[in-house]
Protein backbone atom coordinates (compact mmCIF):
# COMPACT_ATOMS: atom_id res chain seq x y z
CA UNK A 1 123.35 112.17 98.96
CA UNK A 2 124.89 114.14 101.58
CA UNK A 3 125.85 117.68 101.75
CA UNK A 4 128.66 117.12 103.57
CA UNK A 5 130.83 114.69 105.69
CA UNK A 6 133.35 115.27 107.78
CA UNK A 7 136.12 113.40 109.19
CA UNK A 8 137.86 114.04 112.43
CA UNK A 9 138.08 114.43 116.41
CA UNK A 10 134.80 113.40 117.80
CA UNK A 11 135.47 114.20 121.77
CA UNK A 12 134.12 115.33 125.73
CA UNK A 13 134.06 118.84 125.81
CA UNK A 14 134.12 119.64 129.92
CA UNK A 15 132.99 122.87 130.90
CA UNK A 16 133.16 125.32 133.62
CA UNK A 17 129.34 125.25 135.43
CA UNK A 18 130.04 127.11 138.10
CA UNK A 19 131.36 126.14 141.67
CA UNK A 20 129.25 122.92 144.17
CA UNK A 21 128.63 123.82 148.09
CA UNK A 22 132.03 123.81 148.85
CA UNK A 23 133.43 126.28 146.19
CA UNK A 24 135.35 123.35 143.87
CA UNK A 25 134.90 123.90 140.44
CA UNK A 26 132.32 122.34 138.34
CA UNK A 27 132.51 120.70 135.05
CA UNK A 28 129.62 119.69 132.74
CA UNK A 29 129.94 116.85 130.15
CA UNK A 30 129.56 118.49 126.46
CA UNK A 31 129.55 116.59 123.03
CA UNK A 32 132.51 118.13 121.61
CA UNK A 33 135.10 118.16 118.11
CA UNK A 34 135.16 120.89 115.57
CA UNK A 35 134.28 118.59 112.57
CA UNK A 36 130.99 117.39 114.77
CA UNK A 37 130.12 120.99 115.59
CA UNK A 38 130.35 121.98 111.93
CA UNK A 39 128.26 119.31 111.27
CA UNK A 40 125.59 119.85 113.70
CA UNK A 41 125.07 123.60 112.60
CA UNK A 42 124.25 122.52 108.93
CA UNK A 43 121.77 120.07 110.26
CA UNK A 44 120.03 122.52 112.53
CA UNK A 45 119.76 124.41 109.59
CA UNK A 46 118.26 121.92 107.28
CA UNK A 47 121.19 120.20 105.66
CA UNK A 48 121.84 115.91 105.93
CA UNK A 49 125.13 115.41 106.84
CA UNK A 50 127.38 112.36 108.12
CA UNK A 51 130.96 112.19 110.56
CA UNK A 52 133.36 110.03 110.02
CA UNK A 53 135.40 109.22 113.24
CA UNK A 54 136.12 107.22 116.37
CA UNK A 55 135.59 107.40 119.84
CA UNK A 56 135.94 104.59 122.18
CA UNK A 57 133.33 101.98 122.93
CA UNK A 58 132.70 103.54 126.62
CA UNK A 59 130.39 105.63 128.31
CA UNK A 60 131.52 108.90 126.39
CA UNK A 61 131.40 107.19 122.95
CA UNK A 62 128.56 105.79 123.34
CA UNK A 63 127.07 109.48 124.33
CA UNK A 64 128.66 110.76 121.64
CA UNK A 65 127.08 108.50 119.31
CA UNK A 66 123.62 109.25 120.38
CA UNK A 67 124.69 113.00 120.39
CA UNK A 68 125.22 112.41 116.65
CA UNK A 69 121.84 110.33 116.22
CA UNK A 70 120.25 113.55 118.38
CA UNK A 71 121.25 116.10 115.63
CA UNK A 72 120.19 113.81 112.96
CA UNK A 73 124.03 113.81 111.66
CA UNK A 74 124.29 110.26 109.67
CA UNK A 75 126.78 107.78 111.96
CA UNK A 76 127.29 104.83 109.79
CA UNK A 77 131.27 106.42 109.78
CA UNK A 78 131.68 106.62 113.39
CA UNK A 79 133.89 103.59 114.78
CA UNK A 80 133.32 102.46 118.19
CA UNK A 81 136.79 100.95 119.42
CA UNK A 82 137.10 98.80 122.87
CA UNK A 83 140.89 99.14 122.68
CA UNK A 84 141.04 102.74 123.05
CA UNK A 85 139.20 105.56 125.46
CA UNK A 86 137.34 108.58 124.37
CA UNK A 87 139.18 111.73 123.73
CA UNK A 88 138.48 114.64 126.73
CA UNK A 89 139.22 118.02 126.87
CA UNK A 90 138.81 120.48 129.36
CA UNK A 91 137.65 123.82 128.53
CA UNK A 92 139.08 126.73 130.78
CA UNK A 93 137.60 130.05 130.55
CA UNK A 94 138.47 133.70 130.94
CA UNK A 95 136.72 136.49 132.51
CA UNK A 96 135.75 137.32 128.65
CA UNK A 97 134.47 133.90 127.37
CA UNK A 98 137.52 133.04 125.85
CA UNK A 99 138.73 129.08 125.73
CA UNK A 100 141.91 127.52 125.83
CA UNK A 101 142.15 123.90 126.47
CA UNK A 102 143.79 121.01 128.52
CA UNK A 103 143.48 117.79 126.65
CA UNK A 104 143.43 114.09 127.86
CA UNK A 105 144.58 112.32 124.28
CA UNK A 106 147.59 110.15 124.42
CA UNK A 107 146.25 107.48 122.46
CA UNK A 108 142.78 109.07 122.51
CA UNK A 109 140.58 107.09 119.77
CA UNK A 110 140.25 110.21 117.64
CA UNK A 111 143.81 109.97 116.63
CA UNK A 112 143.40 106.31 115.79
CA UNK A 113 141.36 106.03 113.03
CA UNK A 114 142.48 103.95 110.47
CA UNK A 115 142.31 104.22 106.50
CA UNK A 116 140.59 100.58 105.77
CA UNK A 117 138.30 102.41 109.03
CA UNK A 118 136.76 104.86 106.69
CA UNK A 119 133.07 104.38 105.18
CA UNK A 120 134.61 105.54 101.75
CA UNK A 121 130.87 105.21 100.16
CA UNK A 122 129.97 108.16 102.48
CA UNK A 123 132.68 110.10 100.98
CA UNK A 124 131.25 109.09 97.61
CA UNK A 125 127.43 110.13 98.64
CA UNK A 126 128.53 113.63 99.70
CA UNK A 127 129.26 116.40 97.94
CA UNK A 128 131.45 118.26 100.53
CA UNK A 129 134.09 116.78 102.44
CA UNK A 130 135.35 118.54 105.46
CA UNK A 131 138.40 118.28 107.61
CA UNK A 132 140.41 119.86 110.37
CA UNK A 133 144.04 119.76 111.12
CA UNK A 134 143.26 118.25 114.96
CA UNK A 135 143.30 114.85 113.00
CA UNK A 136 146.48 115.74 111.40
CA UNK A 137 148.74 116.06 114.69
CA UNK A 138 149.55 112.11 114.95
CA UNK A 139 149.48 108.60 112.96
CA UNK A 140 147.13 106.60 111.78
CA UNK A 141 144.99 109.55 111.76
CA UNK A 142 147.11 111.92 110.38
CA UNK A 143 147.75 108.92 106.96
CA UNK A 144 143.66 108.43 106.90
CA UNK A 145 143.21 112.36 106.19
CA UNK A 146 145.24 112.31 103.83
CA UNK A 147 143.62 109.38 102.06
CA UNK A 148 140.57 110.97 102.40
CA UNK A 149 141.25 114.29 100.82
CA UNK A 150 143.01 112.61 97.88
CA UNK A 151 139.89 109.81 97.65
CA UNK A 152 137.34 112.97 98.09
CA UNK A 153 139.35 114.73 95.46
CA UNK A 154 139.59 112.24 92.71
CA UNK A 155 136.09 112.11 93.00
CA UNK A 156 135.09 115.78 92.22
CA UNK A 157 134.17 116.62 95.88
CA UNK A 158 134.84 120.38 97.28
CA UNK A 159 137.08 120.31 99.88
CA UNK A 160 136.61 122.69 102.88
CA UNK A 161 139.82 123.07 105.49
CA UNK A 162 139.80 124.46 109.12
CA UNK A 163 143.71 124.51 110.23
CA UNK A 164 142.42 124.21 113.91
CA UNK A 165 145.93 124.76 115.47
CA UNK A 166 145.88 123.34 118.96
CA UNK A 167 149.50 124.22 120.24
CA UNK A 168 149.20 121.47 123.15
CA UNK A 169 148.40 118.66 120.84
CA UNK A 170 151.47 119.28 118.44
CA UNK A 171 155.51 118.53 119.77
CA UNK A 172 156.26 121.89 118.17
CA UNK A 173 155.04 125.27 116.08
CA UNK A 174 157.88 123.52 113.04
CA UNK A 175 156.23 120.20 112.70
CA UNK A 176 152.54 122.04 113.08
CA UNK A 177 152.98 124.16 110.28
CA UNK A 178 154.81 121.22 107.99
CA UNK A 179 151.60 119.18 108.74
CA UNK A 180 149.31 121.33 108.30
CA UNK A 181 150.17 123.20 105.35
CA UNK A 182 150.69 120.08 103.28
CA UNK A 183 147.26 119.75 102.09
CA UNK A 184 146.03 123.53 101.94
CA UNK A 185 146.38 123.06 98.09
CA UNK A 186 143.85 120.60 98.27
CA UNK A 187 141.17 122.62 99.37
CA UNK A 188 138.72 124.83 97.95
CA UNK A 189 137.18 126.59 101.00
CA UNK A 190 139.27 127.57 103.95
CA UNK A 191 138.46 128.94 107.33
CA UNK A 192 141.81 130.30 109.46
CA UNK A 193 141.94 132.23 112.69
CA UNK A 194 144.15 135.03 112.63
CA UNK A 195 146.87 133.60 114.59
CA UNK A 196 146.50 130.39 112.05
CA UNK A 197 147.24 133.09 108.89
CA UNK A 198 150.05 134.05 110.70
CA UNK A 199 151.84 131.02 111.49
CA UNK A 200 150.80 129.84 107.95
CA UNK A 201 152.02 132.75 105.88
CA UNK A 202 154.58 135.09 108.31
CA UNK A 203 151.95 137.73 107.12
CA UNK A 204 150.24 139.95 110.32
CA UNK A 205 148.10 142.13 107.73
CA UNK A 206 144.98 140.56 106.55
CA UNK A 207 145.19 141.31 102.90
CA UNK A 208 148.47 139.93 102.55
CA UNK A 209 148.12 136.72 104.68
CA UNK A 210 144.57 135.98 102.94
CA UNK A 211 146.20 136.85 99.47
CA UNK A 212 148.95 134.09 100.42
CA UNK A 213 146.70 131.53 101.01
CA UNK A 214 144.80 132.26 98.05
CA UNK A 215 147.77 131.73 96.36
CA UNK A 216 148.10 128.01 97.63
CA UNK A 217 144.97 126.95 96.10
CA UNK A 218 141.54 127.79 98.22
CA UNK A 219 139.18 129.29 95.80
CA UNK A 220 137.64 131.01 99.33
CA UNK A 221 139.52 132.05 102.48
CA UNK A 222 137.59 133.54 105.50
CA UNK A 223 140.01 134.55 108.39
CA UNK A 224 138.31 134.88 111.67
CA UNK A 225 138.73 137.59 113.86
CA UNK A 226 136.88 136.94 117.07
CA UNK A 227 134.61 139.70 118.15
CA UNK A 228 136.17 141.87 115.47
CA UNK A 229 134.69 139.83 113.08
CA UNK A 230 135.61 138.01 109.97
CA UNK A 231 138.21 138.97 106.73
CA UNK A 232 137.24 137.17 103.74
CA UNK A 233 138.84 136.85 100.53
CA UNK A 234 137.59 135.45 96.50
CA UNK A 235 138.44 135.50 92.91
CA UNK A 236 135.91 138.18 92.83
CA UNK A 237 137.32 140.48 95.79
CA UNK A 238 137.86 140.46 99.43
CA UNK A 239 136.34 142.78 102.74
CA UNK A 240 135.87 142.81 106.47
CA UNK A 241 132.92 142.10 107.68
CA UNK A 242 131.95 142.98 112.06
CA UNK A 243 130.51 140.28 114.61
CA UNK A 244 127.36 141.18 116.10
CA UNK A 245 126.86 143.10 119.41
CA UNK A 246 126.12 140.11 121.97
CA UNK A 247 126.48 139.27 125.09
CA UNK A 248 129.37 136.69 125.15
CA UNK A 249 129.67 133.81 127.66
CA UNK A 250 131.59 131.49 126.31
CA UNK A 251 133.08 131.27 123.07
CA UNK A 252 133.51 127.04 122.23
CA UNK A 253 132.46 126.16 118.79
CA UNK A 254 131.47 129.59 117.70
CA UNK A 255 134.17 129.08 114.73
CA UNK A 256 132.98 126.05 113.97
CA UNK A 257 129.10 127.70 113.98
CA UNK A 258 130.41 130.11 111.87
CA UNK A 259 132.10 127.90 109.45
CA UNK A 260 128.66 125.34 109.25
CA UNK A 261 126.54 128.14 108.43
CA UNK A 262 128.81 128.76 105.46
CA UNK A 263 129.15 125.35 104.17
CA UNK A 264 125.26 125.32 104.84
CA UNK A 265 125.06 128.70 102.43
CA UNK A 266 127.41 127.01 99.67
CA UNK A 267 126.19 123.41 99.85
CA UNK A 268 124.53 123.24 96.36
CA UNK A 269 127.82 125.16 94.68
CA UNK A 270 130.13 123.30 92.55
CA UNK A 271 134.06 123.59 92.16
CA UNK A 272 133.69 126.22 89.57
CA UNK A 273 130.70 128.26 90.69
CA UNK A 274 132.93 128.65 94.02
CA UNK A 275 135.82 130.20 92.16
CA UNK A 276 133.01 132.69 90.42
CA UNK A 277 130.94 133.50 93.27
CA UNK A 278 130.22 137.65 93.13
CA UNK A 279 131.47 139.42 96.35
CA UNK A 280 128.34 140.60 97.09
CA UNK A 281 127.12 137.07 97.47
CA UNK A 282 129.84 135.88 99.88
CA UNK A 283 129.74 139.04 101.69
CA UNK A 284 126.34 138.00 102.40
CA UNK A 285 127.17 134.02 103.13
CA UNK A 286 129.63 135.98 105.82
CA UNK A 287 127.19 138.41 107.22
CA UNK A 288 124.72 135.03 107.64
CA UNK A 289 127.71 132.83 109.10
CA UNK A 290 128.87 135.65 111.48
CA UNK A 291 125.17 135.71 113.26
CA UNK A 292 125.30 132.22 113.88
CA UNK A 293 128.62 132.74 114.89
CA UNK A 294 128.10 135.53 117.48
CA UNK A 295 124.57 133.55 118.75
CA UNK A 296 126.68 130.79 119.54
CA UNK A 297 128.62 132.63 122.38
CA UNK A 298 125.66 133.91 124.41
CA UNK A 299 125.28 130.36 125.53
CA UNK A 300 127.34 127.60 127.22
CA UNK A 301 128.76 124.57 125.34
CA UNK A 302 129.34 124.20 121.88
CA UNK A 303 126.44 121.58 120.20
CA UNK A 304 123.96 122.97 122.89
CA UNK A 305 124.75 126.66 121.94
CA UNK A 306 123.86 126.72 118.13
CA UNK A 307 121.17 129.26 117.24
CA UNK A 308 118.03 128.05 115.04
CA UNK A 309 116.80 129.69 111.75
CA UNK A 310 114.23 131.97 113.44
CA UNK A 311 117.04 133.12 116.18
CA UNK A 312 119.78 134.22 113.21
CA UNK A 313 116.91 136.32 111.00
CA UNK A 314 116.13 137.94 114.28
CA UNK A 315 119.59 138.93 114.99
CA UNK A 316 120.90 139.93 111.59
CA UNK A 317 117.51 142.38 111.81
CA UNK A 318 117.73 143.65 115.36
CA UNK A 319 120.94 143.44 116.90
CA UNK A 320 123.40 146.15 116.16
CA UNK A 321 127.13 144.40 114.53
CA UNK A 322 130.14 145.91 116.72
């Protein structure tokens, strides 16, 4: 049995190491994808997971794949395709360790995974299933997640949701926010940014935005806030919670840190005991998630950045939150 398995963008993360002899720009090759970075926090914390995907059957996939085998994350889902190439994306950063992105997708192998594709019996042996809305921007992919949520719902599964709005990969903010908020009332977890709240609800405050997705289903809703930290919302109640004070260098997969440490923290809860969980229990998950969160951009990379056990006690007991 799993604890979870995702399904999604499996991709080459290239970023920014520094400048060669003649001042050009440098770019190092990083294992990248939200739903694999998600994954590979759980497992460095001690949970078995599995990723169900595609990359192409070239160079990159086949890095990928051994990426995957690296981090102990189960690959009997991933499809290795000869007729397409492996999805890159360059990572550009600011001054502050911010991201934005230039991707290299049209028909990237990501985005064509197929439904008769999927390893369904994975989504039987696990007892999360986890999804982002990358996978949702274009066909087949976009029909597969779809059968997959329904498939992982008829079978009793909790269903965790990161609306990872990528502006470039969508033809406009319309058909974004059509697509992805189709299946927020399928899940029971969901992790937005703040922007993401806002484009999904109209709402700018917090309580309001978080209370609207509530509304749509999610028995838990954490918005992220960047260094201000995370807004999370329950049956039980709802709070702010502050990042840690850390020296930030770049700022890939933090989110998706943060979001594996909480699956990690909820793994053995079922449907119900998630709509019942206390506040001062998921203020705690939160508090947990945001270390791992904040660890992860003192270091380059996503995958390569994600803190161990020892490294997130020592921070939530010595380093100061903002």
């Amino acid at each position: 049995m799993f604890d979870v398995c995702a399904l999604g963008e499996l991709l080459i993360d290239f970023t920014p190491s520094g400048v060669n002899d003649q001042g050009v720009a440098l770019f190092a090759r990083n294992p990248g994808g939200a739903p694999a970075n998600v994954l590979a926090m759980m497992n460095k914390l001690g949970s078995k997971t599995a990723f169900i995907g595609k990359t192409g059957d070239d160079e990159f996939g086949r890095f990928l794949e051994q990426t995957l085998v690296g981090t102990g994350i189960d690959t009997g889902g991933l499809v290795l395709d000869p007729a397409y190439r492996t999805t890159l994306a360059f990572v550009h950063l600011s001054e502050g360790g911010d991201r934005s992105f230039s991707f290299y997708r049209r028909e990237g192998a990501d985005l064509m995974l197929r439904w008769e594709e999927v390893n369904k019996s994975i989504i039987s042996d696990s007892k999360m299933f986890h999804f982002g809305s990358v996978s949702l921007s274009g066909k087949p992919c976009r029909d597969t997640v779809h059968g997959a949520v329904h498939y992982a719902k008829s079978r009793g599964k909790i269903i965790s949701y990161d609306p990872n709005y990528r502006p470039l990969l969508w033809p406009n903010e319309t058909e974004a926010k059509t697509e992805i908020g189709k299946l927020l009332d399928g899940a029971d977890i969901l992790k937005v940014s703040e922007e993401e709240m806002i484009l999904l609800t109209g709402e700018t405050e917090l309580e309001k935005g978080a209370s609207l997705l509530t509304e749509k289903g999610p028995a838990i809703v954490l918005v992220s806030l960047g260094v201000k930290g995370v807004y999370y919302r329950c049956t039980a109640g709802s709070g702010h919670l502050p990042a840690y004070d850390v020296k930030t260098i770049d700022t890939t997969g933090a989110g998706d840190a943060f979001l594996g440490a909480v699956l990690f923290r909820l793994r053995d809860k079922s449907c119900g005991e998630l709509k019942t969980i206390s506040q001062e229990e998921l203020a705690d998950i939160v508090d947990f998630a945001n270390a791992v969160g904040s660890l992860t951009t003192t270091k380059k990379g996503a995958i390569p950045a994600l803190p161990t056990a020892d490294e997130i006690e020592i921070c939530r007991k010595s380093i100061r939150r903002i």
